[in-house]
Protein backbone atom coordinates (compact mmCIF):
# COMPACT_ATOMS: atom_id res chain seq x y z
CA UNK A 1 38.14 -51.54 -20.45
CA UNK A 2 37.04 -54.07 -23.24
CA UNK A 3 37.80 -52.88 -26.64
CA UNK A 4 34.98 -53.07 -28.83
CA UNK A 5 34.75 -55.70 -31.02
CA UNK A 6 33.55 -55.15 -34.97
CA UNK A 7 31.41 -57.89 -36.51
CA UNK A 8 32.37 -58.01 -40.17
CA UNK A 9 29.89 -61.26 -40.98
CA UNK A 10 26.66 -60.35 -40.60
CA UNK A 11 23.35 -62.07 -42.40
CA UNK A 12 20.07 -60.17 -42.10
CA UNK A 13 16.47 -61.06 -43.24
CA UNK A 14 17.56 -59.98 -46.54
CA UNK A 15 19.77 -62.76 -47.16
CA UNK A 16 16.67 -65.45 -48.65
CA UNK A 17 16.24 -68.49 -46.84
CA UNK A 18 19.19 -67.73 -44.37
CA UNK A 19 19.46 -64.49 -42.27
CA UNK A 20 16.72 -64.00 -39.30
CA UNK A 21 17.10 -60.57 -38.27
CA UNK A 22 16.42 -56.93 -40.18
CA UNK A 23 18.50 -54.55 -40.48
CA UNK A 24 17.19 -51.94 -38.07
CA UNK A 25 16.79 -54.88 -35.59
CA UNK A 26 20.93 -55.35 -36.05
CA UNK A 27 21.65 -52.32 -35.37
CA UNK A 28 19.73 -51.85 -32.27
CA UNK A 29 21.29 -54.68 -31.21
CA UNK A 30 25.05 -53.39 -32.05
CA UNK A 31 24.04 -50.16 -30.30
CA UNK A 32 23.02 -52.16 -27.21
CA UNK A 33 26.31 -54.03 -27.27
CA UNK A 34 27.86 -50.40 -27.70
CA UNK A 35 29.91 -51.54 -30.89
CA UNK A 36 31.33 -48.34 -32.48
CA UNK A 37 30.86 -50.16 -36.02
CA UNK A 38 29.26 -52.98 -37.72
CA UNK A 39 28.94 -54.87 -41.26
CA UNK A 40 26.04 -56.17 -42.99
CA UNK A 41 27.40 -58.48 -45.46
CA UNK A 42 23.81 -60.10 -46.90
CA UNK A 43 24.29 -63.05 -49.41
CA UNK A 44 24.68 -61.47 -53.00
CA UNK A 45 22.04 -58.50 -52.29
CA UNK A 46 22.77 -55.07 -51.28
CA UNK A 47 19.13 -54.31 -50.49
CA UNK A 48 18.89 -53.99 -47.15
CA UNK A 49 22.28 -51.84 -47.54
CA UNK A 50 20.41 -48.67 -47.10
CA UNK A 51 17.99 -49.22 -44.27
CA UNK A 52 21.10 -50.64 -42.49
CA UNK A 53 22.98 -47.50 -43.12
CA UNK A 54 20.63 -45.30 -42.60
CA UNK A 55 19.81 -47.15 -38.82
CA UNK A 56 23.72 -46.63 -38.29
CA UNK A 57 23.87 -42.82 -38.58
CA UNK A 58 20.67 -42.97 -36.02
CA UNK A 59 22.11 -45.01 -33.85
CA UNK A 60 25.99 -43.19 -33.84
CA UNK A 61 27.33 -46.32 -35.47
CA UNK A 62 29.75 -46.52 -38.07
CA UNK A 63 28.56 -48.64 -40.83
CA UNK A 64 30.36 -51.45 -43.33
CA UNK A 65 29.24 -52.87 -46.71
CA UNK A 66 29.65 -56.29 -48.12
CA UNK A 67 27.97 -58.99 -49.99
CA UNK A 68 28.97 -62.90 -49.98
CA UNK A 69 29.12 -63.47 -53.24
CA UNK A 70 28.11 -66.69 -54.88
CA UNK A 71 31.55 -67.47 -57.02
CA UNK A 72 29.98 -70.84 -58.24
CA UNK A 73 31.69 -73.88 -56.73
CA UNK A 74 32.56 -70.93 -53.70
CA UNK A 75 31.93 -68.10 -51.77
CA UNK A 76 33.87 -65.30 -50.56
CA UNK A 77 32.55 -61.71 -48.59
CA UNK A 78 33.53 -59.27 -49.88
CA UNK A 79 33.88 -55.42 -48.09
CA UNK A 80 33.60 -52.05 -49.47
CA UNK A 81 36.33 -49.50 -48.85
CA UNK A 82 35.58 -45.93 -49.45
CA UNK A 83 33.45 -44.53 -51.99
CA UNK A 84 34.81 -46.49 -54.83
CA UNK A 85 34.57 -49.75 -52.88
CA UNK A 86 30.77 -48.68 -52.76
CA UNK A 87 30.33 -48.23 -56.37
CA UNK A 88 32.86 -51.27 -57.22
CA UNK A 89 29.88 -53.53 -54.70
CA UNK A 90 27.00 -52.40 -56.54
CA UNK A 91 28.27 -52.94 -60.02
CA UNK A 92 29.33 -56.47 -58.90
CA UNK A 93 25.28 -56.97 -57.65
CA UNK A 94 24.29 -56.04 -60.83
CA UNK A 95 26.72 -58.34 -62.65
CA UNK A 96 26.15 -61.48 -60.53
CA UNK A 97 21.82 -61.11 -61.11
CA UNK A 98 22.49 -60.80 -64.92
CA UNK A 99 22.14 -64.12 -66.20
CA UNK A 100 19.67 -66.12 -64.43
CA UNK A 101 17.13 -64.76 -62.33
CA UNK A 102 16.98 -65.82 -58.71
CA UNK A 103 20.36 -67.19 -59.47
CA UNK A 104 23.42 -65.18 -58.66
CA UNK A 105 26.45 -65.86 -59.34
CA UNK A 106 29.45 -63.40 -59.94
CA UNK A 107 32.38 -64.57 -62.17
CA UNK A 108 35.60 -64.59 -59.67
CA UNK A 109 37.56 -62.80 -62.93
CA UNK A 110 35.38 -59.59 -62.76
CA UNK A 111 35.74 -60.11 -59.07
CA UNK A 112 39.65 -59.78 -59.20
CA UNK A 113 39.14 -57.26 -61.95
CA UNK A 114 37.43 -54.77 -59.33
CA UNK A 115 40.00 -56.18 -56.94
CA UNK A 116 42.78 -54.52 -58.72
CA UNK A 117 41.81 -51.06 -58.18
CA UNK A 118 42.50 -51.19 -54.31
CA UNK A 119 38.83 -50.29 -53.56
CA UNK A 120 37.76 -54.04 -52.42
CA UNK A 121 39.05 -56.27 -49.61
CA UNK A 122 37.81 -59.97 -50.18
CA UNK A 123 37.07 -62.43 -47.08
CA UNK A 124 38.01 -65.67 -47.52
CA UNK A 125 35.86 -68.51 -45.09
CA UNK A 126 35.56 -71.95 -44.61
CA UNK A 127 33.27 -71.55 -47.30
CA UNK A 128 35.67 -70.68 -49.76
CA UNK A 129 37.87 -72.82 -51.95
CA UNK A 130 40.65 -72.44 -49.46
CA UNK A 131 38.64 -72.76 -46.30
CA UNK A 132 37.07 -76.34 -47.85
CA UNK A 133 40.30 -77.25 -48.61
CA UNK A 134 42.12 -76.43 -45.26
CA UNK A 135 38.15 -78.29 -44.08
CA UNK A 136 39.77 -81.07 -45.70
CA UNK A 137 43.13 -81.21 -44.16
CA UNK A 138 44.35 -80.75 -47.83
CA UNK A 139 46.56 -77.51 -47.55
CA UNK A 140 48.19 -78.09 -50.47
CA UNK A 141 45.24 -77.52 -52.56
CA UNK A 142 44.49 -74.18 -50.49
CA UNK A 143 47.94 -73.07 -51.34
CA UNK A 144 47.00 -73.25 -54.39
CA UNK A 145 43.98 -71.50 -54.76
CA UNK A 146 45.93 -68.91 -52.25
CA UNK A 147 48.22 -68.62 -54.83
CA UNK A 148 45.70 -68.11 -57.51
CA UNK A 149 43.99 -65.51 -56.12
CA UNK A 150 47.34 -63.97 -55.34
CA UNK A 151 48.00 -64.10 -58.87
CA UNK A 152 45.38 -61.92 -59.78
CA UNK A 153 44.91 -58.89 -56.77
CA UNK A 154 47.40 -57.73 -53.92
CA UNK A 155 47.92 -59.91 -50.99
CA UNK A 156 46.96 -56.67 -48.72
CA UNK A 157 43.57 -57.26 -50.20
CA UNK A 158 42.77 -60.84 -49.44
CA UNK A 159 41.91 -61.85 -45.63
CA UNK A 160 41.53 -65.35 -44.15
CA UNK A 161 37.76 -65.84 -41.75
CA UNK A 162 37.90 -67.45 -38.85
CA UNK A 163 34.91 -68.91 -37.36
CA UNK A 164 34.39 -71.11 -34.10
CA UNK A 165 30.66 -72.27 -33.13
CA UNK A 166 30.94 -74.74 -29.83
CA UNK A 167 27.68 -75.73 -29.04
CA UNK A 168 26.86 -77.83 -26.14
CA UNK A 169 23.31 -78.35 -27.08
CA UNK A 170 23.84 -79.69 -31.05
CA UNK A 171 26.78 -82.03 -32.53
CA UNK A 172 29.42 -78.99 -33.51
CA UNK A 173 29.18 -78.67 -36.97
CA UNK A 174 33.03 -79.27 -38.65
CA UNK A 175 33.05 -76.32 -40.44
CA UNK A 176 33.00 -73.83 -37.40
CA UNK A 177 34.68 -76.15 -34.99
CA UNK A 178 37.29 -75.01 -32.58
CA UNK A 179 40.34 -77.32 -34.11
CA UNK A 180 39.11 -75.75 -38.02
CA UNK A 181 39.11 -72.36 -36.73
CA UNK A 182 42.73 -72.91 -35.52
CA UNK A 183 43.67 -74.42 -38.57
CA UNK A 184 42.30 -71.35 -40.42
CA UNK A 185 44.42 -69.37 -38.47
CA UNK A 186 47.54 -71.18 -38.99
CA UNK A 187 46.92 -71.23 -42.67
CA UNK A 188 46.94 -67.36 -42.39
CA UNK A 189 49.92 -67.17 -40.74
CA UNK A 190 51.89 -69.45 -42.49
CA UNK A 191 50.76 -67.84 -45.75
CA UNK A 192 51.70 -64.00 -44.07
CA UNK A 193 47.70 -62.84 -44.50
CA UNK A 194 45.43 -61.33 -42.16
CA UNK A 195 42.85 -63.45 -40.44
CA UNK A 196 40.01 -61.53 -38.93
CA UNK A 197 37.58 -63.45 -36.55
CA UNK A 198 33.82 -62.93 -37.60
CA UNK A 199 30.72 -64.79 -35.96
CA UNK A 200 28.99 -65.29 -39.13
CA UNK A 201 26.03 -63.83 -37.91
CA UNK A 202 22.37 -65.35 -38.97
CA UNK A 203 20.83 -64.44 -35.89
CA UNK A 204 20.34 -61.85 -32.78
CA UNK A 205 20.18 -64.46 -30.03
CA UNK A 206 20.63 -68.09 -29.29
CA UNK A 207 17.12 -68.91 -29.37
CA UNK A 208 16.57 -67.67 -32.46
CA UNK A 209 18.63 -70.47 -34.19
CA UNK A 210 15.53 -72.58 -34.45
CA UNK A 211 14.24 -70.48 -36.95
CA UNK A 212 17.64 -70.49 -38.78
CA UNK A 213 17.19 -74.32 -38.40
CA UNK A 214 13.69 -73.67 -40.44
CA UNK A 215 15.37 -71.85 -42.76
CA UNK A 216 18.05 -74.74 -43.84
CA UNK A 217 14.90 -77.16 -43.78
CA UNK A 218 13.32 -75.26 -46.60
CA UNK A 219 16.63 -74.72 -48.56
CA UNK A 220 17.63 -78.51 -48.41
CA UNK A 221 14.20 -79.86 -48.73
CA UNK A 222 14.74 -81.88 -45.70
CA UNK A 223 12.22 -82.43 -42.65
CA UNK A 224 13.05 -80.54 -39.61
CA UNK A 225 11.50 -82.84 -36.42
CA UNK A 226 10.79 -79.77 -34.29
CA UNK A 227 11.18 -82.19 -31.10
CA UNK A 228 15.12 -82.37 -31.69
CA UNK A 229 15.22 -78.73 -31.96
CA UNK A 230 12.96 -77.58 -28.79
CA UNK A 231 15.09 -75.86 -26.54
CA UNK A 232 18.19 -75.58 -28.85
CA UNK A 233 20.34 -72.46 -28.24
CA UNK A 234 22.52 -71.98 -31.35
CA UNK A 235 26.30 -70.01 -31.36
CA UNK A 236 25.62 -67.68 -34.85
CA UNK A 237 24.62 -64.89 -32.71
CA UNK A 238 25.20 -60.83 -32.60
CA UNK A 239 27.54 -61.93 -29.91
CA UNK A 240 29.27 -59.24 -27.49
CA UNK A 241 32.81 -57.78 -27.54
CA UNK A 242 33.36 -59.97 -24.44
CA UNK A 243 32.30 -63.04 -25.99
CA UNK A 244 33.79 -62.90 -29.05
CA UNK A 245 36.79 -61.76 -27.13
CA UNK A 246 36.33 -65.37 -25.21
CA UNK A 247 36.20 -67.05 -28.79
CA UNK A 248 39.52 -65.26 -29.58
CA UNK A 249 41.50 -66.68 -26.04
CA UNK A 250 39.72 -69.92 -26.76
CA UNK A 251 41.27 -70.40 -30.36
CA UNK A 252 44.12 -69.33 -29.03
CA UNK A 253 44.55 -71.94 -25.92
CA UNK A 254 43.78 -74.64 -28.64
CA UNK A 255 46.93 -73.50 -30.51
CA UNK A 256 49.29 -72.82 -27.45
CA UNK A 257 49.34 -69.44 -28.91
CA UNK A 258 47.81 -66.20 -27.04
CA UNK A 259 49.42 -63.78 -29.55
CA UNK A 260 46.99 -66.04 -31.77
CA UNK A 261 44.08 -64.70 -30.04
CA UNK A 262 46.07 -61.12 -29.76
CA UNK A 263 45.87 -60.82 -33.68
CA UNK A 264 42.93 -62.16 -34.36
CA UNK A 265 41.36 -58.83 -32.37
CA UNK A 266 43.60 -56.66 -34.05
CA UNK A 267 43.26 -56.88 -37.19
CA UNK A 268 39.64 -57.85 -37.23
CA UNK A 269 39.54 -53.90 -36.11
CA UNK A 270 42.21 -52.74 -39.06
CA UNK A 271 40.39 -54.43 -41.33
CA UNK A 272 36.98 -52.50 -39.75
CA UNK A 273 38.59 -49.63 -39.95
CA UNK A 274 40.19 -49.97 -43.58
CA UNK A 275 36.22 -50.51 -44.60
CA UNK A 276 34.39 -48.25 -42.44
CA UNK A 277 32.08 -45.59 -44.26
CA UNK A 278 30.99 -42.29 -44.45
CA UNK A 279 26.95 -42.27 -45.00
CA UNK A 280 27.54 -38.43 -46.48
CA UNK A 281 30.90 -38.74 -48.41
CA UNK A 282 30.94 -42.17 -49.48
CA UNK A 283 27.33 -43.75 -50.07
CA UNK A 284 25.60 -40.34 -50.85
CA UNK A 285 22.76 -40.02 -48.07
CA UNK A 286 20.82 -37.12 -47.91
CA UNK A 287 22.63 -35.82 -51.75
CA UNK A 288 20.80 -36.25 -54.92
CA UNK A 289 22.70 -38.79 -57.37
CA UNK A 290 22.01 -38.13 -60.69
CA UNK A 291 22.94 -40.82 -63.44
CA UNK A 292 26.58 -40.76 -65.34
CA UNK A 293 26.82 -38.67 -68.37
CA UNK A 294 29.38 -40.29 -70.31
CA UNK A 295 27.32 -43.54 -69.86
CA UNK A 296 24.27 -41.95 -71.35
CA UNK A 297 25.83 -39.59 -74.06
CA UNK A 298 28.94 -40.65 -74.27
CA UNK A 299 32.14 -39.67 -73.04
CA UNK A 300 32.49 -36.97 -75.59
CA UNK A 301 29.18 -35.97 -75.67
CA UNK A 302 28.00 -32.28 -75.25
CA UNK A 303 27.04 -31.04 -71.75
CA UNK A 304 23.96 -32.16 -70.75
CA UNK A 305 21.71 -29.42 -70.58
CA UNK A 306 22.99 -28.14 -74.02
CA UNK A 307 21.29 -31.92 -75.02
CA UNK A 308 18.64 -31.46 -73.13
CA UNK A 309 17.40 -27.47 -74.61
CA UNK A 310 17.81 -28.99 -77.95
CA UNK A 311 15.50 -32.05 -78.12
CA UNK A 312 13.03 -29.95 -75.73
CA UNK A 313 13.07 -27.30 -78.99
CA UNK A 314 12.86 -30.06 -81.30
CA UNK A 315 9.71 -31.63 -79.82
CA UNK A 316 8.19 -27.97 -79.50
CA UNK A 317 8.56 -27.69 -83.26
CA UNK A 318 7.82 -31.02 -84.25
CA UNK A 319 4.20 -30.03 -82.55
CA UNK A 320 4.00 -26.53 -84.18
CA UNK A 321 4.47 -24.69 -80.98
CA UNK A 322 7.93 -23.75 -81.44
CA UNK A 323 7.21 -20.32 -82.61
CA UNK A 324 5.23 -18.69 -79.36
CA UNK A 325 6.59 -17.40 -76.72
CA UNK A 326 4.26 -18.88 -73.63
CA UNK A 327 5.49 -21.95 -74.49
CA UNK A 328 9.11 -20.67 -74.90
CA UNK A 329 8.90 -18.89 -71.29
CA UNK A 330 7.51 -22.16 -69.88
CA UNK A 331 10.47 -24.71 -71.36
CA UNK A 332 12.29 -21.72 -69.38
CA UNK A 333 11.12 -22.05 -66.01
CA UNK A 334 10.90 -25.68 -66.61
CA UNK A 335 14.36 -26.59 -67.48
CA UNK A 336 15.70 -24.02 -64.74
CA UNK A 337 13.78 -26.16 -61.90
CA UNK A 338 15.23 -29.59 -63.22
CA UNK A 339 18.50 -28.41 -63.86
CA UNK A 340 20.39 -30.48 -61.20
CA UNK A 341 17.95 -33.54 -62.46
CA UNK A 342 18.33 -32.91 -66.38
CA UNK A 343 20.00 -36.47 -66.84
CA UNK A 344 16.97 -37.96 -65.78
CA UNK A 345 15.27 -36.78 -68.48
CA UNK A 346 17.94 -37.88 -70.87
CA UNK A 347 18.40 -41.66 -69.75
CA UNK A 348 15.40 -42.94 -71.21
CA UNK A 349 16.04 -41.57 -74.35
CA UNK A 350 19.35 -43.60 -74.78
CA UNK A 351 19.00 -46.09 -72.22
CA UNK A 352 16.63 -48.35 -73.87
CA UNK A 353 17.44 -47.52 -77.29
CA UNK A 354 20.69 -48.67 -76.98
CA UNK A 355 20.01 -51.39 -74.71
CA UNK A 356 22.39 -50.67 -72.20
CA UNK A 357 21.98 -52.88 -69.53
CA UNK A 358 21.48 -52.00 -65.38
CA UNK A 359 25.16 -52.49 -64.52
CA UNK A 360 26.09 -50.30 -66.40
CA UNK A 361 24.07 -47.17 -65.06
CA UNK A 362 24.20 -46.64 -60.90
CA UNK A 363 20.67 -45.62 -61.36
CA UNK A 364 17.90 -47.75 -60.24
CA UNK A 365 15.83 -48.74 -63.04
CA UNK A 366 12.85 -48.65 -60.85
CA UNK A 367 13.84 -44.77 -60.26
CA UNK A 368 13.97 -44.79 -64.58
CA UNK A 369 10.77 -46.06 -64.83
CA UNK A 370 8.77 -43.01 -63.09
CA UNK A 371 11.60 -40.98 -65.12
CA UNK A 372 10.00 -42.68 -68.22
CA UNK A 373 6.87 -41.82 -67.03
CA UNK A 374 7.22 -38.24 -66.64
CA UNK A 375 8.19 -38.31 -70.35
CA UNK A 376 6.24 -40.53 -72.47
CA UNK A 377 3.03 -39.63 -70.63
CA UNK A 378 2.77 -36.06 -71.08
CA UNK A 379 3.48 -36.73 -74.71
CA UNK A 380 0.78 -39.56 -74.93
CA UNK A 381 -1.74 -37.11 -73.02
CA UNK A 382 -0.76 -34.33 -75.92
């Protein structure tokens, strides 16, 4: 029986200008190929990450979390493990959108700072340093960016991507050819890391990759002559477990190596494993998430709701109504309702006041701003 095979490279409509597929539209997909799990590793967004997710748990499929992050002059994927790894992912978002809008780009030392804490495992492709290096035939320079990343987080934590894309109806791009995928995987193996083998999906089916074509039109500003692209059947497809399983043997044969291809399989599946998730446990789905207290308050700050009784009496007395009971037994029933929600009604108080920035609240400021509401309008109607 073919063992399933996990795609950990996977671009959806949500990465601008480059993915062709949504999420749901994935995941059916996956389901029809009967993968047990899947990624969706969008370029530096995590907002289809929920959609996707939620898709999974419909579908009985066991979802993973990355984003290909924009390091400047690179680019690495990088996977979530557990619920730390989840957290870790969206704080990095947030830090690579902070400077420049429409812009991303996250600085590779907060990268390895996250790194450190085990929660992270970082895919490194033929777009990264090392993979335009080995591109190159200069493996002396990918040793040492190897070594500089090694420098910084735990070799357990750093994979090498391995890509092939024949195609018999376009020139074979050099990046995803057959002889750099091998040399990908040699680099790996000399070097004692990992090397998974990932599709890098942009597409569900061959035919699609005309509109992928578009796509790279409109991002170079070059003219796409729609004649040279009628009929073209592209490789960066939601490919099958038996296909990619073909890929595998066929990197492999080029290296005089089938424990090559052997590897490649297995610990494209440990790494899957290592990053699956738990909708529930890890990401929070279906629980209500309430913002971090010792972000808000400090971390040694009252409790909450103590915080919260006392500026509710303090605006009651500031408008003379402190003293009557009606509005005393209604601040009651009140505050007893929103007492699993009472830091909602904190954050705007300190949050913009202090001018603490996104990153460093898991809250959505679009959820703030209807918290904001709730608060300053009532007052304003007063």
């Amino acid at each position: 029986m073919q063992q399933s095979f996990t795609h950990l490279n996977v671009s959806s409509a949500y990465s601008l200008r480059y993915g062709t597929a949504l999420p749901e539209k994935i995941v059916e997909r996956a389901s029809f190929h009967n993968f047990s799990k899947i990624a969706l590793t969008d370029k530096d967004t995590m907002s289809g990450a929920i959609n996707f997710v939620h898709n999974c748990m419909i579908n009985g499929i066991t979802p993973i979390v990355g984003v290909d992050f924009n390091l400047g002059k690179s680019r690495a994927t990088v996977l979530a493990r557990g619920k730390n790894g989840w957290r870790d992912l969206c704080r990095l978002v947030s830090s690579a959108h902070q400077k420049e809008r429409g812009k991303p780009v996250l600085d590779i030392s907060l990268l390895w700072e996250k790194m450190q804490q085990g929660n992270l495992v970082a895919i490194l492709g033929i777009n990264s340093e090392i993979g335009q290096s080995v591109l190159r035939n200069r493996i002396d320079l990918a040793n040492s960016f190897l070594q500089n990343w090694l420098n910084h987080v735990d070799r357990n934590d750093v994979v090498i991507e391995v890509t092939a894309h024949p195609n018999s109806h376009k020139v074979t791009d050099p990046k995803y050819s057959l002889s750099t995928a091998s040399k990908m995987a040699t680099f790996a193996k000399d070097n004692r890391l990992k090397a998974v083998l990932t599709n890098a999906v942009r597409y569900l089916n061959p035919e699609d990759a005309i509109m992928a074509e578009l796509l790279d039109s409109v991002e170079t500003k070059k003219q796409m002559r729609f004649e040279q692209v009628t009929g073209f059947r592209g490789s960066a497809y939601l490919k099958s477990s038996a296909d990619m399983s073909q890929v595998a043997y066929n990197i492999g044969k080029h290296l005089s190596s089938p424990e090559t291809a052997t590897l490649l399989l297995k610990f494209t599946q440990q790494i899957a494993e290592e990053c699956s998730l738990d909708p529930v446990k890890d990401i929070g789905i279906g629980s209500i998430s309430v913002p971090e207290t010792d972000v808000i308050l400090g971390k040694n700050s009252l409790e909450p709701m103590k915080v919260l009784v006392d500026k509710c009496q303090s605006g009651l007395t500031k408008l003379g109504f402190g003293h009557k009971s009606h509005y005393q037994e209604r601040l009651s029933q009140e505050l007893a309702r929103s007492i699993k929600l009472m830091q909602f009604f904190l954050i705007p108080k300190y949050l913009l006041p202090l001018g603490l920035q996104s990153h460093q609240v898991k809250t959505p400021i679009a959820f703030l701003g209807s918290t904001i509401s709730m608060e300053i309008l009532p007052q304003a109607a007063a």
